[in-house]
C-alpha atoms as a PDB file:
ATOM      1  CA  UNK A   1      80.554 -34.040 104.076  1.00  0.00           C
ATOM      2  CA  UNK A   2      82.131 -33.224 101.275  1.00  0.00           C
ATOM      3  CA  UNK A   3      79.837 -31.949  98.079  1.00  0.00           C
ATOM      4  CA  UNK A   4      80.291 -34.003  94.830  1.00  0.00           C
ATOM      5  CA  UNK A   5      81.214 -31.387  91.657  1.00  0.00           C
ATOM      6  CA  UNK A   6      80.862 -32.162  88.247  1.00  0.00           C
ATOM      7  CA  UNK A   7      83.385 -31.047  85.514  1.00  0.00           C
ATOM      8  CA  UNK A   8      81.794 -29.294  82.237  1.00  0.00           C
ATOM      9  CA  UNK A   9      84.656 -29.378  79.721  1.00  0.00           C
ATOM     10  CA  UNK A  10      84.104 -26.895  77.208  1.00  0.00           C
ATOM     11  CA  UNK A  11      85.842 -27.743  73.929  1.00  0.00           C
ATOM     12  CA  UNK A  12      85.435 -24.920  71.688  1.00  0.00           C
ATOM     13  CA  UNK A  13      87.355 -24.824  67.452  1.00  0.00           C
ATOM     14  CA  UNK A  14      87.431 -21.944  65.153  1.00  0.00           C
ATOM     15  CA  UNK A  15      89.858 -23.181  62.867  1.00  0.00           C
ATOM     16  CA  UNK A  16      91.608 -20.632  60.218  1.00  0.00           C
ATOM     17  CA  UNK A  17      89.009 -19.990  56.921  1.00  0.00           C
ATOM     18  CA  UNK A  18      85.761 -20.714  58.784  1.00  0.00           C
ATOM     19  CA  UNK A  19      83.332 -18.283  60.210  1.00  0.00           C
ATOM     20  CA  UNK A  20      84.314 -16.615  63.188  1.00  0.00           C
ATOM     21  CA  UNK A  21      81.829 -17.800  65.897  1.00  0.00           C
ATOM     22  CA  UNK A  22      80.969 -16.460  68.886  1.00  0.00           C
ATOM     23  CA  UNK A  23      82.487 -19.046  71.275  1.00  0.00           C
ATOM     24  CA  UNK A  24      83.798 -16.885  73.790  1.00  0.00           C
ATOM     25  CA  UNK A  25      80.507 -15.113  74.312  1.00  0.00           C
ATOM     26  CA  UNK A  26      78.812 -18.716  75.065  1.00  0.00           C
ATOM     27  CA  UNK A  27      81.389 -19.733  77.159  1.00  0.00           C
ATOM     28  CA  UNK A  28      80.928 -16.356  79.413  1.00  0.00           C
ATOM     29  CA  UNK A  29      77.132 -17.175  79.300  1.00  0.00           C
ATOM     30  CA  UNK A  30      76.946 -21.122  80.570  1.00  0.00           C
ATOM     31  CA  UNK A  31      78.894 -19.758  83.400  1.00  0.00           C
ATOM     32  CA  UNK A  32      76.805 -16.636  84.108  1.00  0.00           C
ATOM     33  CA  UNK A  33      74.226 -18.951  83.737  1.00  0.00           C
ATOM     34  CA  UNK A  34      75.704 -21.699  86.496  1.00  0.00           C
ATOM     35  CA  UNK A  35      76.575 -18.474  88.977  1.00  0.00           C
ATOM     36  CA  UNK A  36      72.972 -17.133  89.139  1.00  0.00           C
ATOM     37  CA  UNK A  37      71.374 -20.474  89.131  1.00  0.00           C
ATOM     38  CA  UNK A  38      70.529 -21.953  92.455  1.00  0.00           C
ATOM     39  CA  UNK A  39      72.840 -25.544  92.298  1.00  0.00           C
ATOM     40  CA  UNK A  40      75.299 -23.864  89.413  1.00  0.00           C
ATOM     41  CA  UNK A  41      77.737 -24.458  92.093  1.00  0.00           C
ATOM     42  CA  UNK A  42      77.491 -27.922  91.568  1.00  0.00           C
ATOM     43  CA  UNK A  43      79.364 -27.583  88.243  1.00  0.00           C
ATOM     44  CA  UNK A  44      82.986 -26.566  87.451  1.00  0.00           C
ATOM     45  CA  UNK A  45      83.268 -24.920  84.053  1.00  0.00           C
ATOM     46  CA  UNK A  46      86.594 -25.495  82.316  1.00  0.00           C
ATOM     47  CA  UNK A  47      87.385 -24.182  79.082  1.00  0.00           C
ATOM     48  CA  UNK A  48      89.949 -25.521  76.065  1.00  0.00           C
ATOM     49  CA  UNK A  49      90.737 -23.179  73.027  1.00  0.00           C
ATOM     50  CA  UNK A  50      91.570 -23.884  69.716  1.00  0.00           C
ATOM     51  CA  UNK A  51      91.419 -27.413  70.212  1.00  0.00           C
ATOM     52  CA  UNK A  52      92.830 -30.308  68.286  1.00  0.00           C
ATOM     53  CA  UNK A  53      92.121 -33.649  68.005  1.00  0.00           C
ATOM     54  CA  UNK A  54      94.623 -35.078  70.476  1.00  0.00           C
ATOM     55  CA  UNK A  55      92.951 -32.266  73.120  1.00  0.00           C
ATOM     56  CA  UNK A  56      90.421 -34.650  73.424  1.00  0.00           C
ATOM     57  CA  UNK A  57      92.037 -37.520  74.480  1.00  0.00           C
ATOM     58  CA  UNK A  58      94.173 -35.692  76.967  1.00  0.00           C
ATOM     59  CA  UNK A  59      91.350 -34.054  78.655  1.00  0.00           C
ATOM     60  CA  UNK A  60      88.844 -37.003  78.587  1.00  0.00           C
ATOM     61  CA  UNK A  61      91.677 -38.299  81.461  1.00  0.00           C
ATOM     62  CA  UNK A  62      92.999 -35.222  82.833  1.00  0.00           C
ATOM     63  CA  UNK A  63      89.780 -34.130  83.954  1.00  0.00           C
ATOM     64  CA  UNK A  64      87.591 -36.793  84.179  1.00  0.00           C
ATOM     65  CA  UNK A  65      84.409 -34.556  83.482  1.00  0.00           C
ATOM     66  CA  UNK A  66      80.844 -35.329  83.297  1.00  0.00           C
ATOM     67  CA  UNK A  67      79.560 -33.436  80.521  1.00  0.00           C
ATOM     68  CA  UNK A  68      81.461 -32.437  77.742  1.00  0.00           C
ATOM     69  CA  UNK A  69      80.223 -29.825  75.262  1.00  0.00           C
ATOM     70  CA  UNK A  70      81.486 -29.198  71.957  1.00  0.00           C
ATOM     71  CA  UNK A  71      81.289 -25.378  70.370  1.00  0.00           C
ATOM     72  CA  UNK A  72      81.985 -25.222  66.965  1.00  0.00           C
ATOM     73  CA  UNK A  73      81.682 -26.266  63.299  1.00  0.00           C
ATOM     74  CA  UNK A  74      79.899 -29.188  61.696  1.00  0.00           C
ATOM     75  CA  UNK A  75      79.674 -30.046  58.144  1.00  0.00           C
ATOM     76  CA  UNK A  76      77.115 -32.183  56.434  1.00  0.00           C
ATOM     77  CA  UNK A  77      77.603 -35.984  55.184  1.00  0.00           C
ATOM     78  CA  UNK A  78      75.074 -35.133  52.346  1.00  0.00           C
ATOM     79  CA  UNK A  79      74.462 -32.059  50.075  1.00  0.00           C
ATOM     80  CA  UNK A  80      74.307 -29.010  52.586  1.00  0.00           C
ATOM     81  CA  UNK A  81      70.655 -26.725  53.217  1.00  0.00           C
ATOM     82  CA  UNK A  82      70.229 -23.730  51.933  1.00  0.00           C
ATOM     83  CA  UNK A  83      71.547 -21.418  54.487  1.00  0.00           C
ATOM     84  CA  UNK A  84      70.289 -17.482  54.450  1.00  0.00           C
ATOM     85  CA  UNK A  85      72.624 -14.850  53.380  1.00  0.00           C
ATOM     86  CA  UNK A  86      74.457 -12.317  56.060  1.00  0.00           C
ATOM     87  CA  UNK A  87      73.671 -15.206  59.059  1.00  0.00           C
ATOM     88  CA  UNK A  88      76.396 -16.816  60.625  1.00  0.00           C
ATOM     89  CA  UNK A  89      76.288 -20.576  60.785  1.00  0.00           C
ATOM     90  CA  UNK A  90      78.252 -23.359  62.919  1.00  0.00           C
ATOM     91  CA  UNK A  91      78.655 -25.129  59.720  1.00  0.00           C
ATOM     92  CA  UNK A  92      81.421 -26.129  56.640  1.00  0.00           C
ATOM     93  CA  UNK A  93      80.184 -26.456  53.511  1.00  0.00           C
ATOM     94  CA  UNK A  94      82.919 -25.391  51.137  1.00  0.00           C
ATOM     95  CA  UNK A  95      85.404 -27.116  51.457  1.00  0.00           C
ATOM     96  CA  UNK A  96      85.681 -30.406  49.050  1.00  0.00           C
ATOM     97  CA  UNK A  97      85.660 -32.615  52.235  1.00  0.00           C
ATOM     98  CA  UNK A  98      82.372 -31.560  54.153  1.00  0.00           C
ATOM     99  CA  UNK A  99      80.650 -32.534  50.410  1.00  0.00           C
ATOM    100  CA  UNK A 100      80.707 -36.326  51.064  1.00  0.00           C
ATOM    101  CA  UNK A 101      81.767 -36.418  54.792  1.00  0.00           C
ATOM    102  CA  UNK A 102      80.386 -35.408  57.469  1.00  0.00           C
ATOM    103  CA  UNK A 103      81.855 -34.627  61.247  1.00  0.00           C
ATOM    104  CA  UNK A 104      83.061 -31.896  63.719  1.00  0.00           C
ATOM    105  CA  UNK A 105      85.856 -29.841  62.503  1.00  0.00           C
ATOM    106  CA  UNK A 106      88.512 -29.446  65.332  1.00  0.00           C
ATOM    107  CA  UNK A 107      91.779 -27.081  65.017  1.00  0.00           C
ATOM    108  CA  UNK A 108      94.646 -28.536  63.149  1.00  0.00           C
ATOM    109  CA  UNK A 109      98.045 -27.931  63.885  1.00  0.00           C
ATOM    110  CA  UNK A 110      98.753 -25.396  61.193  1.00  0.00           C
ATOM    111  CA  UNK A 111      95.511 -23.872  62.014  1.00  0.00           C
ATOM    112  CA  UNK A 112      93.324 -24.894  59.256  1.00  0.00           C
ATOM    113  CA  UNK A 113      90.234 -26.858  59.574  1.00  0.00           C
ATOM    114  CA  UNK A 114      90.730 -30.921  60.858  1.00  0.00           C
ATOM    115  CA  UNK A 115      87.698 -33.268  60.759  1.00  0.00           C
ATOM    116  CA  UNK A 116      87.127 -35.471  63.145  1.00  0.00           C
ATOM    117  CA  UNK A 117      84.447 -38.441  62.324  1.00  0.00           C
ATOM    118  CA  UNK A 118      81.720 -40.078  64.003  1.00  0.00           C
ATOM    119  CA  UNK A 119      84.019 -42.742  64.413  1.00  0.00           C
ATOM    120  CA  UNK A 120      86.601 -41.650  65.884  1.00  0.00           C
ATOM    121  CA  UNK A 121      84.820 -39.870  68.590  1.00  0.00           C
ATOM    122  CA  UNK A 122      83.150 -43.463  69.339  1.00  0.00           C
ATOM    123  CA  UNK A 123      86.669 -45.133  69.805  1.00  0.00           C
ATOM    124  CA  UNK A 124      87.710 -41.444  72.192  1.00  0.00           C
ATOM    125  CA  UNK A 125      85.133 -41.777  74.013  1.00  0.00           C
ATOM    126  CA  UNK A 126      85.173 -45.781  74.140  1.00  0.00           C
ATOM    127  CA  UNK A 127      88.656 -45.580  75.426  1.00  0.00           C
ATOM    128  CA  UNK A 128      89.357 -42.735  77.801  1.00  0.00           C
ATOM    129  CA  UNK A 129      85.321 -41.199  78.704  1.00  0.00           C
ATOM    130  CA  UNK A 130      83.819 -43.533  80.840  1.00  0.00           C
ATOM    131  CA  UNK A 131      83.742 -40.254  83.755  1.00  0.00           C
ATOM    132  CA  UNK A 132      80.585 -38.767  80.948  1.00  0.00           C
ATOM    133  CA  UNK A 133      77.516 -38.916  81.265  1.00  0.00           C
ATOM    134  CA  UNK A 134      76.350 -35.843  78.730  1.00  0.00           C
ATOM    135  CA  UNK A 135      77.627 -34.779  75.328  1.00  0.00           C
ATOM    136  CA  UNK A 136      76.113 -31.572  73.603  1.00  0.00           C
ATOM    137  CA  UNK A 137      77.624 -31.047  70.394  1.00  0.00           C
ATOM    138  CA  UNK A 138      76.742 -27.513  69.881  1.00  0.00           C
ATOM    139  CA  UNK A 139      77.703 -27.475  65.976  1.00  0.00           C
ATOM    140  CA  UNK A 140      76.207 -27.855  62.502  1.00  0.00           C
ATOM    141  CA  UNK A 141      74.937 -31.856  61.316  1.00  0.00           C
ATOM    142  CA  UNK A 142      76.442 -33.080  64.259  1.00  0.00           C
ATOM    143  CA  UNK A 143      72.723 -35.584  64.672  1.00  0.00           C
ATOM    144  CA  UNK A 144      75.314 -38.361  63.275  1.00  0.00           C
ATOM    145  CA  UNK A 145      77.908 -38.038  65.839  1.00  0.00           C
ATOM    146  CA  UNK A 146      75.549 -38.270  68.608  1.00  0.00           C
ATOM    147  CA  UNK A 147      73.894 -41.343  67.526  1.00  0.00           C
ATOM    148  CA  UNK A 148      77.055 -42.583  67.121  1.00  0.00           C
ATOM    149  CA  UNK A 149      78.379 -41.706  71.031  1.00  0.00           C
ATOM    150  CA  UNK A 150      74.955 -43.247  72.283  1.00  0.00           C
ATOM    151  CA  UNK A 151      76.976 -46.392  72.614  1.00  0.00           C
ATOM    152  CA  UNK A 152      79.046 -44.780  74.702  1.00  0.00           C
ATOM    153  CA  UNK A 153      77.806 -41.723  76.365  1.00  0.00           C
ATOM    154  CA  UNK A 154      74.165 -41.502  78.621  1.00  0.00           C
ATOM    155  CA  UNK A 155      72.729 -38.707  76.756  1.00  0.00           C
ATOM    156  CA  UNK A 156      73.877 -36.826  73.754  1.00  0.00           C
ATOM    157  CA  UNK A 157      72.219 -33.374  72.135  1.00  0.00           C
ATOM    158  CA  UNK A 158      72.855 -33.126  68.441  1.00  0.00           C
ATOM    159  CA  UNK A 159      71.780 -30.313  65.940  1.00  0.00           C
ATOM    160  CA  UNK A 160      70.283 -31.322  63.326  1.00  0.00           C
ATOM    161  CA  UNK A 161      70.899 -30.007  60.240  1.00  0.00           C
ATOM    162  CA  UNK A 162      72.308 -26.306  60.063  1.00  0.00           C
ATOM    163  CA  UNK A 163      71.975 -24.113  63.900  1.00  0.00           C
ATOM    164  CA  UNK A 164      72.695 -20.199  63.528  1.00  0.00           C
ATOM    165  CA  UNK A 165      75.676 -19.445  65.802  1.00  0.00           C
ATOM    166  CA  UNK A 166      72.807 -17.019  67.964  1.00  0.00           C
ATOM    167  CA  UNK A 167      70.859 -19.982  67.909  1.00  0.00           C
ATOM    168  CA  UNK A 168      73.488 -22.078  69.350  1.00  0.00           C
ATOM    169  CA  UNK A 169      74.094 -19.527  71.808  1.00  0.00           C
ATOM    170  CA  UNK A 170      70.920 -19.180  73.195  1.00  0.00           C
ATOM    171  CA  UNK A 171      70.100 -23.108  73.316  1.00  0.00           C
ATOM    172  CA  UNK A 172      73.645 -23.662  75.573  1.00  0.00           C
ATOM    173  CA  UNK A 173      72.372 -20.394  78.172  1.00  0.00           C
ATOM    174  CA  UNK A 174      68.903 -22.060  78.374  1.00  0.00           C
ATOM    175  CA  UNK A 175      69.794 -25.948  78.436  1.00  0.00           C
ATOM    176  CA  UNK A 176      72.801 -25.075  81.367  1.00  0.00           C
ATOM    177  CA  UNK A 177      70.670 -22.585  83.419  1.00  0.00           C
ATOM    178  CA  UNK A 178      68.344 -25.703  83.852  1.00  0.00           C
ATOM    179  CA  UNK A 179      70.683 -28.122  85.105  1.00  0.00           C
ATOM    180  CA  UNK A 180      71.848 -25.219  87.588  1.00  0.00           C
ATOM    181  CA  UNK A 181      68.392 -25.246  88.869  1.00  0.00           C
ATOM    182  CA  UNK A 182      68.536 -28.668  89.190  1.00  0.00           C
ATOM    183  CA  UNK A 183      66.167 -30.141  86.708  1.00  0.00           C
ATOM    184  CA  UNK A 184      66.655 -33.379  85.154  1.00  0.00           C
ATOM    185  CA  UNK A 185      68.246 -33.449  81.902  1.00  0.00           C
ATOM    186  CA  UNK A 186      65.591 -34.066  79.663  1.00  0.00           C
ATOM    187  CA  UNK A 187      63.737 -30.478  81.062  1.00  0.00           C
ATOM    188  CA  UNK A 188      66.732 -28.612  80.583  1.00  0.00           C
ATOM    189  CA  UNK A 189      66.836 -29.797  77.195  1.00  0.00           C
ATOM    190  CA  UNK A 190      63.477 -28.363  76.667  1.00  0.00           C
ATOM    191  CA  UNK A 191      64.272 -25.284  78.351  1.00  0.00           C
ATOM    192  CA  UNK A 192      67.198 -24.678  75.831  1.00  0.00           C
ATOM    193  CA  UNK A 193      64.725 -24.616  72.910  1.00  0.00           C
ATOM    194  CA  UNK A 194      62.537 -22.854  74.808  1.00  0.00           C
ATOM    195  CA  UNK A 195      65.589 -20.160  74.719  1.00  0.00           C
ATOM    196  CA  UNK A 196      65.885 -20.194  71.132  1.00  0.00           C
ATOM    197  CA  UNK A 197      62.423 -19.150  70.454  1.00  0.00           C
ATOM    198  CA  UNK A 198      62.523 -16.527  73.618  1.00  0.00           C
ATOM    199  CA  UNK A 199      65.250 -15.123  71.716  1.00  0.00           C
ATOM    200  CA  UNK A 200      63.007 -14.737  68.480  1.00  0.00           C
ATOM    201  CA  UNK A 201      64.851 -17.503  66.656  1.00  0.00           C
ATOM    202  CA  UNK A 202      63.341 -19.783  64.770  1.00  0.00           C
ATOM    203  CA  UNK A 203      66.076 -22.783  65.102  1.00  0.00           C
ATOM    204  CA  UNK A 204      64.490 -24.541  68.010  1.00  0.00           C
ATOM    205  CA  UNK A 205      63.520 -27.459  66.671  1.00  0.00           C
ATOM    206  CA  UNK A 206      67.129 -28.089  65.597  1.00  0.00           C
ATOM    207  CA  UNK A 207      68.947 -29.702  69.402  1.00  0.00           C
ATOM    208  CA  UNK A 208      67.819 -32.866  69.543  1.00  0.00           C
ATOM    209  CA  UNK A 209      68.155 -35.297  72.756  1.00  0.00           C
ATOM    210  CA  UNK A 210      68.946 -38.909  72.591  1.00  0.00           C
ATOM    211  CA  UNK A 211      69.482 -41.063  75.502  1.00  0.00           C
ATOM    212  CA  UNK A 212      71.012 -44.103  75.303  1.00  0.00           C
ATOM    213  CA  UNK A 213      68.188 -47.397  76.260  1.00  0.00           C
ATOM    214  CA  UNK A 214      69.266 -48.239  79.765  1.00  0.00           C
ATOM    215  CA  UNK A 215      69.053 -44.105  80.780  1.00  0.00           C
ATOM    216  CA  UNK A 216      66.149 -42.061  81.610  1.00  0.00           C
ATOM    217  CA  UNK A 217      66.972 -38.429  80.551  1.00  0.00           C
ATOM    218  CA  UNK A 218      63.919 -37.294  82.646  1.00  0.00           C
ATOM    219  CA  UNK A 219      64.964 -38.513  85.749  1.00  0.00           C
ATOM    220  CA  UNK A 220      68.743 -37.976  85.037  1.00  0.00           C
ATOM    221  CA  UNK A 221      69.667 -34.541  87.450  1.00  0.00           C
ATOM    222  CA  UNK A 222      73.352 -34.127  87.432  1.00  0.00           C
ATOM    223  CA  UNK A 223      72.948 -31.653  90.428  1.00  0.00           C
ATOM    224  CA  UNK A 224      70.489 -33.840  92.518  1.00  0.00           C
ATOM    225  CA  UNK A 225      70.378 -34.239  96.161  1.00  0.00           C
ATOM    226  CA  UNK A 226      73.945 -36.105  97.467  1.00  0.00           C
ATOM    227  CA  UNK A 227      71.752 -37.743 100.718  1.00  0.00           C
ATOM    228  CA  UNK A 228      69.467 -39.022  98.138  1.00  0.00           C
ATOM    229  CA  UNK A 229      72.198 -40.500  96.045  1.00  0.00           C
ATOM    230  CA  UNK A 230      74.185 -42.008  99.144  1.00  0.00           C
ATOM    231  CA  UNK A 231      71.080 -43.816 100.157  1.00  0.00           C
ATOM    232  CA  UNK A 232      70.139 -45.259  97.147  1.00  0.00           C
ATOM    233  CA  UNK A 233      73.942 -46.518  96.955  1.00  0.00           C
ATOM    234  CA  UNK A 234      73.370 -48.009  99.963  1.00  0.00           C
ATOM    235  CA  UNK A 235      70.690 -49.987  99.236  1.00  0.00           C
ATOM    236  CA  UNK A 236      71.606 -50.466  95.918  1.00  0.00           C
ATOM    237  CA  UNK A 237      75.319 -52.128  97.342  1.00  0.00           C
ATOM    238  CA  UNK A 238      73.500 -54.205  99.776  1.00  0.00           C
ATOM    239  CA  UNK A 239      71.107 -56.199  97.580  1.00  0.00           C
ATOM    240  CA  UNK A 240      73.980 -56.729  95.190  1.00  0.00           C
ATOM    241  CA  UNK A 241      75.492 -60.537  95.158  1.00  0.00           C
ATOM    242  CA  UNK A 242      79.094 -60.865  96.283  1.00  0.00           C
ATOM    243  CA  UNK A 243      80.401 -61.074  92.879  1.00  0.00           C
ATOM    244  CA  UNK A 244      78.523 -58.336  91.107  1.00  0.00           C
ATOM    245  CA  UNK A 245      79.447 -55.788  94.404  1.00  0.00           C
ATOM    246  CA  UNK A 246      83.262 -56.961  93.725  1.00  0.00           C
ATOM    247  CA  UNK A 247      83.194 -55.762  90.232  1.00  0.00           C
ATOM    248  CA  UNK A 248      82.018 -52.606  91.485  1.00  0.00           C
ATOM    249  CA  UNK A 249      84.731 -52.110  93.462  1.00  0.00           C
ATOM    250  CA  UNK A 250      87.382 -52.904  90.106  1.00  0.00           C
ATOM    251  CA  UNK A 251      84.844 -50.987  87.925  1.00  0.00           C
ATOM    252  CA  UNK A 252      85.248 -47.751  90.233  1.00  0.00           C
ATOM    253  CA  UNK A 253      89.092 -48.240  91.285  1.00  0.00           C
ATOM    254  CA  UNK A 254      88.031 -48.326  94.889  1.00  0.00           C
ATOM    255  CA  UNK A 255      91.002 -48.436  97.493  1.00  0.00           C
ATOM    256  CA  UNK A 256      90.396 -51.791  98.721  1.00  0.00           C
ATOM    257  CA  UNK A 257      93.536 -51.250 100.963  1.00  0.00           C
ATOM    258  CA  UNK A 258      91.225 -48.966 102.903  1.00  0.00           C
ATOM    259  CA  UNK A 259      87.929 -51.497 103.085  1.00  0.00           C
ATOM    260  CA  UNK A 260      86.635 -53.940 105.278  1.00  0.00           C
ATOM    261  CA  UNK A 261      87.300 -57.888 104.398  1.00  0.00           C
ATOM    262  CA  UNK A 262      84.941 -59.534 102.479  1.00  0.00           C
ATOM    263  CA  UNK A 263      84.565 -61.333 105.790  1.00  0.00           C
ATOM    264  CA  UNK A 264      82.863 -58.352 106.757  1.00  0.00           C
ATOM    265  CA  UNK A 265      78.618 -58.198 106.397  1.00  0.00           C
ATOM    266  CA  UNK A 266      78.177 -56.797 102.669  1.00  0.00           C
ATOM    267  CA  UNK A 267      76.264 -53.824 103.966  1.00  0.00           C
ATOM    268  CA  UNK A 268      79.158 -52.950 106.763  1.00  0.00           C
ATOM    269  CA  UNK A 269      81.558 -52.839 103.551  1.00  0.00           C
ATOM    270  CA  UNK A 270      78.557 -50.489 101.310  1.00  0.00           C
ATOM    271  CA  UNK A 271      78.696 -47.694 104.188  1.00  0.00           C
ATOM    272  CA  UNK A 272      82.428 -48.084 103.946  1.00  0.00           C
ATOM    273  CA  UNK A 273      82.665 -48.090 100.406  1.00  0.00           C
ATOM    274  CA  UNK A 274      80.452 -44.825  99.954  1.00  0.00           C
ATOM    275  CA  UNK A 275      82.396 -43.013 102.748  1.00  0.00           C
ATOM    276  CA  UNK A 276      85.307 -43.762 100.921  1.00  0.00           C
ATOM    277  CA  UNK A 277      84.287 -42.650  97.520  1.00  0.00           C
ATOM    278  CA  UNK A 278      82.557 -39.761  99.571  1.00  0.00           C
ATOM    279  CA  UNK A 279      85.876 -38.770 101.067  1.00  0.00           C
ATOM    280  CA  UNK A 280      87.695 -38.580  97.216  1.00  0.00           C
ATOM    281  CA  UNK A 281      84.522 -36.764  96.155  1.00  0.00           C
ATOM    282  CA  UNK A 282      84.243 -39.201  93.677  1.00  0.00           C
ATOM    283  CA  UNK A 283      80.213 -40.569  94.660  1.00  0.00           C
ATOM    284  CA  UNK A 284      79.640 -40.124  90.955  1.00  0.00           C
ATOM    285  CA  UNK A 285      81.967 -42.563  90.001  1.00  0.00           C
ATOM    286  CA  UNK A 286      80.643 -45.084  92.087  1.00  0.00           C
ATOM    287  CA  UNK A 287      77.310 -44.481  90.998  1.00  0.00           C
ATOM    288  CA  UNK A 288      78.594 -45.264  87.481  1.00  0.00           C
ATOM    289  CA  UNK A 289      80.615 -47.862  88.770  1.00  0.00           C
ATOM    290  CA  UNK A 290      76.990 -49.676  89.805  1.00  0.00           C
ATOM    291  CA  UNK A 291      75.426 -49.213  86.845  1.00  0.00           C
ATOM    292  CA  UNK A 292      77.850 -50.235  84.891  1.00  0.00           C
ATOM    293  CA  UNK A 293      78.652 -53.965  87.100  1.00  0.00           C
ATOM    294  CA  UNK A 294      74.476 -54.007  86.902  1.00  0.00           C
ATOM    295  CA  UNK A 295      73.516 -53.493  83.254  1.00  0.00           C
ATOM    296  CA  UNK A 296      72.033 -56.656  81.426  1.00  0.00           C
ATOM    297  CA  UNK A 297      75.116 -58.291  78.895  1.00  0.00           C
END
């Protein structure tokens, strides 16, 4: 059998006049992090540089990943904190746009600094990230863009307010090392701060972790057991009514060519079903594909 992987997509923006972060160095750490830990080789980390806007969008469906972290700068939608002199900061608070809007600043064209709002990043994600399940935003104010991909996304982390880029560093080494070791999402969240203060930070109360209603970040473990998940498709596919197990099948582009009939026993076409997925190593997507045909309207 084959072993589901999931895609991180690392999205990472240092646009010309900013603050040179240390991006490169966190990058190199969430996948030293994924190589010692004991299931790290349950993720694929891909990396984009000097991203821009439209990167999104194109890798959203090129890659179809799971979790998709953002590394970069964030800029307050009200009057910036006082920040401490000589510190670097994933934050823009000079320019005359981050005074009265807030968002993540992606890579322009020419190079310069491009904003991308809370809104926009709703429709993105809306349109072409239904594959994602986790968001970390690992920049400056980005608290309102997360609430804002709840709608769309499982679980997002946020910063609030201002996160030194150390701080930021740390949180990503401690928060991915835990879903390496297979812990639920919600723990490795915890574990992350708990890496800030290790580090002798005091920005751990900045990540914050929301979860949208209908998903339980403590039970949520992105490099759980694949037996365990096949059987609870099973069952799962086999108590569903005909209709509701049909839109599964449109929901998670199944290749009906290759199923049983719906003349076939409903639980004859589930095995079927989850061998084919199975096969594409795409069990993730059916899982999705459930919960999506199954959530209340």
């Amino acid at each position: 059998m084959t072993m589901d992987k999931h895609t991180i997509l690392f999205l990472a923006a240092n646009p010309l006049g900013t603050d040179p972060l240390a991006l490169e160095v966190e990058a190199r750490a969430i996948q030293a992090e994924l190589e010692r830990s004991r299931h790290g080789d349950r993720f694929v980390l891909v990396t984009r540089w000097a991203v821009e806007p439209q990167d999104l969008r194109r890798e959203l469906l090129r890659l179809t990943p799971t979790v998709v972290h953002f590394s970069g700068h964030g800029a307050p939608s009200t009057r910036a904190e006082h920040r401490s002199e000589g510190i670097r900061y994933r934050d823009i608070v000079d320019s005359e746009r981050a005074a009265s809007q807030g968002g993540l600043y992606f890579r322009a064209a020419d190079g310069s600094a491009q904003r991308v709002s809370a809104r926009a990043l709703q429709h993105t994600f809306g349109a072409a990230g239904a594959s994602v399940q986790l968001v970390v935003l690992n920049a400056c104010y980005s608290i309102d863009q997360s609430a804002a991909l709840l709608a769309r996304v499982g679980c997002v982390v946020g910063m609030r307010g201002a996160i030194t880029d150390d701080a930021a560093l740390s949180f990503a080494t401690g928060f991915y090392g835990g879903l390496g070791e297979r812990t639920s999402i919600a723990a490795a969240y915890r574990l992350g701060c708990a890496a800030i203060s290790l580090d002798g930070l005091a920005d751990a109360d900045r990540p914050q972790l929301a979860a949208r209603d209908d998903v339980d970040p403590e039970k949520l473990v992105l490099a759980g057991d694949s037996a365990m998940m096949r059987n609870d498709l099973l069952e799962r596919l086999s108590r569903l009514s005909p209709p509701a197990f049909e839109r599964v099948l449109f929901l998670g582009r199944a290749r009906t060519e290759d199923l049983p009939g719906r003349n076939e026993p409903q639980a004859t076409r589930a095995i079927e079903v989850i061998r084919n997925f199975e096969e594409r190593n795409q069990l993730d997507q059916l899982a999705r594909a459930v919960e999506d045909a199954t959530r209340p309207r």
